[in-house]
C-alpha atoms as a PDB file:
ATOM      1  CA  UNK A   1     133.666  80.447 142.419  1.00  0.00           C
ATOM      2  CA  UNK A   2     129.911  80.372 143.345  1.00  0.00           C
ATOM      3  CA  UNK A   3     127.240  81.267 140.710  1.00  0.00           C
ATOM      4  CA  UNK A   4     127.369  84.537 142.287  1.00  0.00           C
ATOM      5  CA  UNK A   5     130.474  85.653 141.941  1.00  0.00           C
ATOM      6  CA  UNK A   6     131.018  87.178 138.769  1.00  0.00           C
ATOM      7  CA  UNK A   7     134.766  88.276 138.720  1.00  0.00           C
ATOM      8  CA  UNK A   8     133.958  91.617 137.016  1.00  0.00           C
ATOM      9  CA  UNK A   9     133.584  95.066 137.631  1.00  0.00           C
ATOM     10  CA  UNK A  10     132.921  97.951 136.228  1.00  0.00           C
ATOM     11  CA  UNK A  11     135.305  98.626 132.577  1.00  0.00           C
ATOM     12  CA  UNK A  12     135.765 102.741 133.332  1.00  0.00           C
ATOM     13  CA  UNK A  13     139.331 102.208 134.216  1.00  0.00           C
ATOM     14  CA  UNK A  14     140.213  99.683 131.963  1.00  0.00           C
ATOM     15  CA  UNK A  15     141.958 100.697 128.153  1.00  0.00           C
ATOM     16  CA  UNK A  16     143.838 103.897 129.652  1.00  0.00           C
ATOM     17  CA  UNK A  17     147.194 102.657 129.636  1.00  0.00           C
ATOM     18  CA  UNK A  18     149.735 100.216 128.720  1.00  0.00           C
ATOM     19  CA  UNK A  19     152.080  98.853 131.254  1.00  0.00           C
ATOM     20  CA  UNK A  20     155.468  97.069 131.206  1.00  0.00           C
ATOM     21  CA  UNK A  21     154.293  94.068 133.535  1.00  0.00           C
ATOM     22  CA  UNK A  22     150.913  92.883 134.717  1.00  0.00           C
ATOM     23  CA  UNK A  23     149.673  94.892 137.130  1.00  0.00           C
ATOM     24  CA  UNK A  24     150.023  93.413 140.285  1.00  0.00           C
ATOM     25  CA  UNK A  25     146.075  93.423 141.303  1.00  0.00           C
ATOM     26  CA  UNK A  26     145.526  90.970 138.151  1.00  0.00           C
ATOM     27  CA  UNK A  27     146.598  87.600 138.275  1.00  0.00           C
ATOM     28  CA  UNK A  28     149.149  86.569 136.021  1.00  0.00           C
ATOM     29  CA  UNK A  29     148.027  83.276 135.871  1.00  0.00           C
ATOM     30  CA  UNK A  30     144.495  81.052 135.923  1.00  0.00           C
ATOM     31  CA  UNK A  31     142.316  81.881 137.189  1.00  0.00           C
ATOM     32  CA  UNK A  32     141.834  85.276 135.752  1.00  0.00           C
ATOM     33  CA  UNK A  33     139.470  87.735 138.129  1.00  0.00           C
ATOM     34  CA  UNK A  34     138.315  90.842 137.086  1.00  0.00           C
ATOM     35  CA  UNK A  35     141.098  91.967 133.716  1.00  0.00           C
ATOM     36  CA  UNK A  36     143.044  89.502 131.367  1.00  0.00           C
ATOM     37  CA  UNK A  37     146.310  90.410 130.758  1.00  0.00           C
ATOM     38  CA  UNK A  38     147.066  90.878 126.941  1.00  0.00           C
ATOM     39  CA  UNK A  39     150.327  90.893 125.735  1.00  0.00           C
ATOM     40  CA  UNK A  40     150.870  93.572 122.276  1.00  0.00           C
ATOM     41  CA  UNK A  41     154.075  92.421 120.204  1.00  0.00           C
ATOM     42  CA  UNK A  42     155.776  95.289 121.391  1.00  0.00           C
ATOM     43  CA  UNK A  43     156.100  93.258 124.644  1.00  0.00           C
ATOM     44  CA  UNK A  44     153.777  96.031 127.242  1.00  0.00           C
ATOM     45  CA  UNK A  45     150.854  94.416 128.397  1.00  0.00           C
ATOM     46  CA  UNK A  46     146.768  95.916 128.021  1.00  0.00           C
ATOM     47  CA  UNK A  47     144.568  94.317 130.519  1.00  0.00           C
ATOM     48  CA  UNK A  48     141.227  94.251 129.415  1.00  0.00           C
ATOM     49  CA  UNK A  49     137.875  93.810 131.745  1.00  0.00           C
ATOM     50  CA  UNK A  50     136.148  90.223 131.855  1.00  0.00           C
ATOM     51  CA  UNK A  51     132.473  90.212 131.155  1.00  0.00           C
ATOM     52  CA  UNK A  52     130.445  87.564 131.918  1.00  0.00           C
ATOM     53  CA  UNK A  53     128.329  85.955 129.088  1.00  0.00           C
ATOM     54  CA  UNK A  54     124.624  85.809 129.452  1.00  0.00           C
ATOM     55  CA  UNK A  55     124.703  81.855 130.263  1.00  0.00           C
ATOM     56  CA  UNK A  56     126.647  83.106 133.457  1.00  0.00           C
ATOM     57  CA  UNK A  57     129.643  80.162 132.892  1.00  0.00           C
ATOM     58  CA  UNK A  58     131.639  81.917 130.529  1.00  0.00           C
ATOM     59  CA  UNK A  59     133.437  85.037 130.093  1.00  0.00           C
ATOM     60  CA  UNK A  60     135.333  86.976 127.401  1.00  0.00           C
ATOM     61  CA  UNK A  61     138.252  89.286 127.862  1.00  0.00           C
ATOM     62  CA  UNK A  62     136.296  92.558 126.066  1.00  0.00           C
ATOM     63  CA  UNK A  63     137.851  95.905 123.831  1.00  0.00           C
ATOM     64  CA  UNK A  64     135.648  98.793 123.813  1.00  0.00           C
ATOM     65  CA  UNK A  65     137.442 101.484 121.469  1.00  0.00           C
ATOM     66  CA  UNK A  66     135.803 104.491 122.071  1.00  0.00           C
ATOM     67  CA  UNK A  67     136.433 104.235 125.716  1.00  0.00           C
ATOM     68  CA  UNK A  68     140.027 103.540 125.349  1.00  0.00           C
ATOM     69  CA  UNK A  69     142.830 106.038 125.900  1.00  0.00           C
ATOM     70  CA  UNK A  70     144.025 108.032 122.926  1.00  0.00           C
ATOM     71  CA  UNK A  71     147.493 106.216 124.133  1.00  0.00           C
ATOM     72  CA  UNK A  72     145.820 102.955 123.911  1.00  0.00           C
ATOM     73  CA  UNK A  73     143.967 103.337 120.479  1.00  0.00           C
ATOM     74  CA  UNK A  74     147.348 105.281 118.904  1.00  0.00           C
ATOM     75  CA  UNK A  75     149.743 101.878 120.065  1.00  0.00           C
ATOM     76  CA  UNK A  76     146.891  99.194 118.749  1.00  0.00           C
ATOM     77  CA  UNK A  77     146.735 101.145 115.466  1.00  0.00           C
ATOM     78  CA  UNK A  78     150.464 101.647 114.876  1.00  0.00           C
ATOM     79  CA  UNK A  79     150.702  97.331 115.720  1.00  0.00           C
ATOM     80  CA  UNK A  80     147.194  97.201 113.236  1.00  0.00           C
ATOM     81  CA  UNK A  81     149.153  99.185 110.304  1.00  0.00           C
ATOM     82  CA  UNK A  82     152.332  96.866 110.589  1.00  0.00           C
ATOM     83  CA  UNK A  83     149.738  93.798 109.944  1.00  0.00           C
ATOM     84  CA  UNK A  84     147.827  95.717 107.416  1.00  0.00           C
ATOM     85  CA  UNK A  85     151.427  96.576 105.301  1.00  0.00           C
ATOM     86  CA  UNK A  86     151.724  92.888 105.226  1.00  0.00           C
ATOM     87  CA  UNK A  87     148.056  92.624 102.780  1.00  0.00           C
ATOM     88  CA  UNK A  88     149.332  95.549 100.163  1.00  0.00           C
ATOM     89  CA  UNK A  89     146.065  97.257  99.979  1.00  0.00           C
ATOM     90  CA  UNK A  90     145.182 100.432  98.095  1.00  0.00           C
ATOM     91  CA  UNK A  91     142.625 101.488 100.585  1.00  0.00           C
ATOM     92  CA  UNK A  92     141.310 100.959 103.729  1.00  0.00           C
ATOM     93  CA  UNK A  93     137.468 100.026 104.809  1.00  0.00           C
ATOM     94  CA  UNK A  94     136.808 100.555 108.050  1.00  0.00           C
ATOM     95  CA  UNK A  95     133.521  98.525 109.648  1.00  0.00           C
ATOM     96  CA  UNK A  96     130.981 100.047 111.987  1.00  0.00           C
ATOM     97  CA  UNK A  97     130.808 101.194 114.894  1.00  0.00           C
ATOM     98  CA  UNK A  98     133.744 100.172 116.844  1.00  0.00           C
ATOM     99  CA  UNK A  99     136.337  99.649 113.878  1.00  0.00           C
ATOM    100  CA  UNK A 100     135.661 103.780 112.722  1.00  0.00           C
ATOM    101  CA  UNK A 101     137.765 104.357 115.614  1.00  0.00           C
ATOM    102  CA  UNK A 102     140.791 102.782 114.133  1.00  0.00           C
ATOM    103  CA  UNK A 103     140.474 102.775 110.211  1.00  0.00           C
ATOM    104  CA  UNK A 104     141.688 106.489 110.167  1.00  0.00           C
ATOM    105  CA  UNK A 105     144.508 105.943 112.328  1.00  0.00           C
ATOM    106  CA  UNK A 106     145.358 102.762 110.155  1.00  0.00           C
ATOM    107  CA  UNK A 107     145.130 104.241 106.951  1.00  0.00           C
ATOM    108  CA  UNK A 108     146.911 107.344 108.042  1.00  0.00           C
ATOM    109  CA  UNK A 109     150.132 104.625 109.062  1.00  0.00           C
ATOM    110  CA  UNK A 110     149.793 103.051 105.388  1.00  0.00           C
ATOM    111  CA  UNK A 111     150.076 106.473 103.787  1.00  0.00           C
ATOM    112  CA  UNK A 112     146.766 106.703 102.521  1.00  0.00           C
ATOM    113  CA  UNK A 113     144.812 110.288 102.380  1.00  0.00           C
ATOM    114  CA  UNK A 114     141.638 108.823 103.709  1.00  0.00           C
ATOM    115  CA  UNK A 115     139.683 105.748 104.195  1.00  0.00           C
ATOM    116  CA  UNK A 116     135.938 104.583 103.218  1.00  0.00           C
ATOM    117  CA  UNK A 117     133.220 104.065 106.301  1.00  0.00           C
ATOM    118  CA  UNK A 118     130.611 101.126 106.427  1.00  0.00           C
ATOM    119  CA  UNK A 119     127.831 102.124 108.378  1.00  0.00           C
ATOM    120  CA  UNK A 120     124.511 100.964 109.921  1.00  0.00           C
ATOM    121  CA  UNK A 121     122.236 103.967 109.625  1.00  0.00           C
ATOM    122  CA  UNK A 122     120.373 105.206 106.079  1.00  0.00           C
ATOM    123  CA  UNK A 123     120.786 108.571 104.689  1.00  0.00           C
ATOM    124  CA  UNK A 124     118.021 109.188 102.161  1.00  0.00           C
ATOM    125  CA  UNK A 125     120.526 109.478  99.478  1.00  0.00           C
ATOM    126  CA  UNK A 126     121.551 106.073 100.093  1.00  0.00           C
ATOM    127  CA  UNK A 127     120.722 102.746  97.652  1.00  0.00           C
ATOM    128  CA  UNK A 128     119.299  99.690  99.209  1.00  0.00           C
ATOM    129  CA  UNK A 129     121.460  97.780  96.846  1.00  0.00           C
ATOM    130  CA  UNK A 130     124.493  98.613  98.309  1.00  0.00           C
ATOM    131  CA  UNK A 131     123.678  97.081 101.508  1.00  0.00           C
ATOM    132  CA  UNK A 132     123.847  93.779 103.391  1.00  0.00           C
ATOM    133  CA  UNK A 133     121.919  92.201 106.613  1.00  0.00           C
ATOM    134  CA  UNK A 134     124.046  91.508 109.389  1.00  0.00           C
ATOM    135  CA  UNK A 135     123.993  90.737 113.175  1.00  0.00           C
ATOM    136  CA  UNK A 136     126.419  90.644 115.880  1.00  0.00           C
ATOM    137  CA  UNK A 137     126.530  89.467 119.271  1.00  0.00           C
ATOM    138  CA  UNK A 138     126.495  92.868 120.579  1.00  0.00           C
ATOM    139  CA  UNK A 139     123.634  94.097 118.655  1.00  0.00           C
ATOM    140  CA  UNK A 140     121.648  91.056 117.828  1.00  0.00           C
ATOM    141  CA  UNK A 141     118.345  93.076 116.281  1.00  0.00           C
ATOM    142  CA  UNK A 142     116.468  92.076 113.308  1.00  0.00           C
ATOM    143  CA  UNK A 143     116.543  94.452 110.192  1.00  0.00           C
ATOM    144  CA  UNK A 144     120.429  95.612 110.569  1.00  0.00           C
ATOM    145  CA  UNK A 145     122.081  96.614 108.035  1.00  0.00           C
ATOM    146  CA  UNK A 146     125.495  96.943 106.914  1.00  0.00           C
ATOM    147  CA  UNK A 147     125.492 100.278 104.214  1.00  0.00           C
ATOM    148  CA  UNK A 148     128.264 101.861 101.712  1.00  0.00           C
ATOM    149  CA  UNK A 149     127.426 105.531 100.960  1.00  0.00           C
ATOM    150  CA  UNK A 150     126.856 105.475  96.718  1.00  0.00           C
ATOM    151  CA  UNK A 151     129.375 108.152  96.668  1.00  0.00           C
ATOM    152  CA  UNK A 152     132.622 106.258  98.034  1.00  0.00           C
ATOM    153  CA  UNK A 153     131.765 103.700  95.581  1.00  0.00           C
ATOM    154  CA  UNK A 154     134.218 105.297  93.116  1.00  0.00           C
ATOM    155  CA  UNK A 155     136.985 105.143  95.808  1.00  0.00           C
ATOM    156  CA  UNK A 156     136.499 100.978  96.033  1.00  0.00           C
ATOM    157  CA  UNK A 157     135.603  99.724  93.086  1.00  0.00           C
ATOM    158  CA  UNK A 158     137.914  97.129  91.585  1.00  0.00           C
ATOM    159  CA  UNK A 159     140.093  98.157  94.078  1.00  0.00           C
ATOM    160  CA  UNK A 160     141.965  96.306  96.446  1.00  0.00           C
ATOM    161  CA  UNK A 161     140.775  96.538 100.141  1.00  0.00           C
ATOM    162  CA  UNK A 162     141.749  95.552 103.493  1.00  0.00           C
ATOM    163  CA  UNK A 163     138.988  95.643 106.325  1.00  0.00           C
ATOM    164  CA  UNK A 164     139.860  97.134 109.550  1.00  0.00           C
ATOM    165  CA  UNK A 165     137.836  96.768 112.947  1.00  0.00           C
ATOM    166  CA  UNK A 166     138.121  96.477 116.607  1.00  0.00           C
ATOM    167  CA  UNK A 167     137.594  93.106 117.201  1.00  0.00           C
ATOM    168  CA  UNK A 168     136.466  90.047 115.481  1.00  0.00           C
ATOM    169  CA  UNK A 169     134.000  88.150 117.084  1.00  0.00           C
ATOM    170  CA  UNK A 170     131.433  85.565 115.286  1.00  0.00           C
ATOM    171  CA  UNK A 171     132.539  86.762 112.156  1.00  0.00           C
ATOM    172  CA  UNK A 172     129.286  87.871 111.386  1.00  0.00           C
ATOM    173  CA  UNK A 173     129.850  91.554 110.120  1.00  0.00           C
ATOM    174  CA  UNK A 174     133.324  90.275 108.495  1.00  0.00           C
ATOM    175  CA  UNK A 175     131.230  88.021 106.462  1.00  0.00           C
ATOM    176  CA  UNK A 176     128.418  90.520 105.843  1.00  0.00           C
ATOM    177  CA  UNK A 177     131.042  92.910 104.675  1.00  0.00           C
ATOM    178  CA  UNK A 178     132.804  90.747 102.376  1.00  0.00           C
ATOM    179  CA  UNK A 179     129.105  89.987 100.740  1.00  0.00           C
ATOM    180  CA  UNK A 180     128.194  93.166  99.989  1.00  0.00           C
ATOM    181  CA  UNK A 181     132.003  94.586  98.571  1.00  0.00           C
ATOM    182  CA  UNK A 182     132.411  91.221  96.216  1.00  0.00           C
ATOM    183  CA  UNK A 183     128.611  92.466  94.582  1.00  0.00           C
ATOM    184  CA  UNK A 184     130.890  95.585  93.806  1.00  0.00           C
ATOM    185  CA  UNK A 185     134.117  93.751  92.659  1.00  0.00           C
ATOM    186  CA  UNK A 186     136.236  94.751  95.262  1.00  0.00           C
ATOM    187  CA  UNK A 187     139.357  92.872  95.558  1.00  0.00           C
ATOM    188  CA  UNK A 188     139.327  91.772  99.694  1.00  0.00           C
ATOM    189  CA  UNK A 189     142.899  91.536 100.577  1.00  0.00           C
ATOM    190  CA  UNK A 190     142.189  90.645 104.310  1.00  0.00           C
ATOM    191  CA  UNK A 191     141.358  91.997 107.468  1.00  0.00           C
ATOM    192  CA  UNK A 192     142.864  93.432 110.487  1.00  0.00           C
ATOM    193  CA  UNK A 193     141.552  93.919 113.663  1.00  0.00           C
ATOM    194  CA  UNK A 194     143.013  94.590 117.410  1.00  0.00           C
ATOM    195  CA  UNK A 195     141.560  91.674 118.711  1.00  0.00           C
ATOM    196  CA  UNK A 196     140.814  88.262 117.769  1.00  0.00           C
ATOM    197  CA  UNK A 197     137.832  87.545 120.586  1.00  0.00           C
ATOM    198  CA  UNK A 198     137.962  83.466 120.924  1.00  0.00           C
ATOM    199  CA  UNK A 199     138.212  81.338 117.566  1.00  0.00           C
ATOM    200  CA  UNK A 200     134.749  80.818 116.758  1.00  0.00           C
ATOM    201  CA  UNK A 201     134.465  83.446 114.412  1.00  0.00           C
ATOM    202  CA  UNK A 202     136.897  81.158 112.068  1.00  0.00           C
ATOM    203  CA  UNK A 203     134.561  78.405 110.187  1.00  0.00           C
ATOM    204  CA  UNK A 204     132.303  81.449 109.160  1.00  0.00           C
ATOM    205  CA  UNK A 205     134.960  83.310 107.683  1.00  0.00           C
ATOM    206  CA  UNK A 206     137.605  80.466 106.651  1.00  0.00           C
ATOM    207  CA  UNK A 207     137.945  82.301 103.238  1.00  0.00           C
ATOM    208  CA  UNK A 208     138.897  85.935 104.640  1.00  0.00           C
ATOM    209  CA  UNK A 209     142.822  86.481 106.040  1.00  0.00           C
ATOM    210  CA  UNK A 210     142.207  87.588 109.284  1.00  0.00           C
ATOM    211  CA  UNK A 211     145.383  89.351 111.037  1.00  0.00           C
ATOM    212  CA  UNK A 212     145.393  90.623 114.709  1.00  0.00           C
ATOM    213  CA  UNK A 213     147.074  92.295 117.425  1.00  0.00           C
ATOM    214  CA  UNK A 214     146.508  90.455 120.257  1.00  0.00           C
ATOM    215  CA  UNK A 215     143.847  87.321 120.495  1.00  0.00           C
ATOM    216  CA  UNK A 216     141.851  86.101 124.061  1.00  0.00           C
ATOM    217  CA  UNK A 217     139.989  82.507 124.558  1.00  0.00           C
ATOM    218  CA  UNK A 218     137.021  81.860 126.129  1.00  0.00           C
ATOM    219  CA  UNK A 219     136.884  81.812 129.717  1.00  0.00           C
ATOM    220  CA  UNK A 220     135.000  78.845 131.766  1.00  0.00           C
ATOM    221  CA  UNK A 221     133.545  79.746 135.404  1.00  0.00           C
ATOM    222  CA  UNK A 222     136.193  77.724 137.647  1.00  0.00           C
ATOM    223  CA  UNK A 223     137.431  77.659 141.387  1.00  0.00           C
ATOM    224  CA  UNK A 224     138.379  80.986 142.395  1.00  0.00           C
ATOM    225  CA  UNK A 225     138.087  82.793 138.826  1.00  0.00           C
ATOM    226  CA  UNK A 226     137.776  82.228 135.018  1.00  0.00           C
ATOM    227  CA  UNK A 227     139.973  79.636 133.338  1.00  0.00           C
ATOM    228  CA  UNK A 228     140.994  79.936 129.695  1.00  0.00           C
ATOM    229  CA  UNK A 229     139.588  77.047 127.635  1.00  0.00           C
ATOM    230  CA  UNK A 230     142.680  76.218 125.293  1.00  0.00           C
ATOM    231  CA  UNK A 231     140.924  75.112 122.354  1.00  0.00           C
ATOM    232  CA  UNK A 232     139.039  78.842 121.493  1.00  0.00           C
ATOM    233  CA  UNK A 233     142.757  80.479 122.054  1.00  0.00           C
ATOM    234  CA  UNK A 234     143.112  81.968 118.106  1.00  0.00           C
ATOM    235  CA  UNK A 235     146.291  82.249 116.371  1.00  0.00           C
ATOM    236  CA  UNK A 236     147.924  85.567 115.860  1.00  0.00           C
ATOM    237  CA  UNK A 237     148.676  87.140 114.029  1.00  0.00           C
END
């Protein structure tokens, strides 16, 4: 594999469906060009697109939510709910952007009426103490915010939580999240997420239960493709 050759391709055909076996265009084995092949618990298989990282000799197998198939989001959050059960939450708190797209479906599963949105943007109701810096590999600006609206503060308080979102990363939102609930006394029973993207996220957020779905390593630029480095491959659940 040269330093040209990427391995990826464009992601609009990727998160539609869920097959029984890999595909037979992906490889099944290292080294990985162009999807990964994730296996759910329910044994099908969701390949997801390789992107290559900004220092052009790694990769990570990537989830993008709200381009996924209504098929695809509705399997991840029944798989999501059966790891959230395990936490015995009262409510769910679904983190922005990506994670919105599951919290509903989640809390639906657990039996609850609704769930409570973080968000990034400020309404002019909102209160600047109920919000928390934050950055994320995918949006990496100065002056983000992570916000509660004051009026699902009621709905949280004292309660017992469990955080729901896509994927967990650097652990950088997860964190930022868990700041800004404790200042509320919000109990944090864990989180859940659909994807556990490498294991580096796991020193910043040692303290927080993190359950997933599925989990992907870190891919190294190798002969013929992306190899899986070993040591980023997170446990799962």
């Amino acid at each position: 594999m040269t330093g040209n050759e990427t391995y990826t391709e464009a992601t609009t055909g990727y998160w539609q469906e869920l097959t029984p076996d890999i595909p037979a265009r992906f490889p099944a084995t290292p080294p990985y060009r162009f999807g990964y092949p994730a296996t759910l618990p329910c044994g099908r298989v969701l390949v997801l697109p390789l992107r290559q990282l900004p220092d052009r000799d790694h990769a990570v197998a990537s989830l993008i939510a709200n381009q996924a198939s209504n098929l695809v989001v509705r399997a991840l959050a029944d798989h999501m709910a059966t790891q959230a059960r395990a936490l015995d939450a009262e409510i769910v708190v679904g983190l922005p952007t990506l994670g919105l797209a599951f919290a509903s479906q989640v809390a639906e599963r657990l039996g609850q009426p609704r769930y409570v949105p973080l968000g990034y943007s400020r309404k002019f109701w909102y209160d600047d103490a109920l919000s928390e810096p934050v950055t994320s590999i995918t949006s990496p600006e100065a002056g983000k915010k992570l916000r509660l609206d004051p009026n699902m503060l009621p709905l949280i308080e004292r309660r017992r939580v469990v955080l729901v979102d896509d994927a967990i990363s650097t652990g950088s939102t997860a964190i930022a999240a868990v700041r800004l609930l404790q200042t509320i006394g919000v109990d944090i029973a864990g989180m859940v997420v659909a994807m556990k993207q490498t294991n580096r996220w796991q020193a910043a957020a040692a303290a927080l239960q993190v359950r997933a779905v599925y989990g992907c390593p870190l891919f190294q630029r190798g002969e013929g493709g992306w190899i899986p480095l070993a040591e980023t491959q997170p446990n799962i659940p």
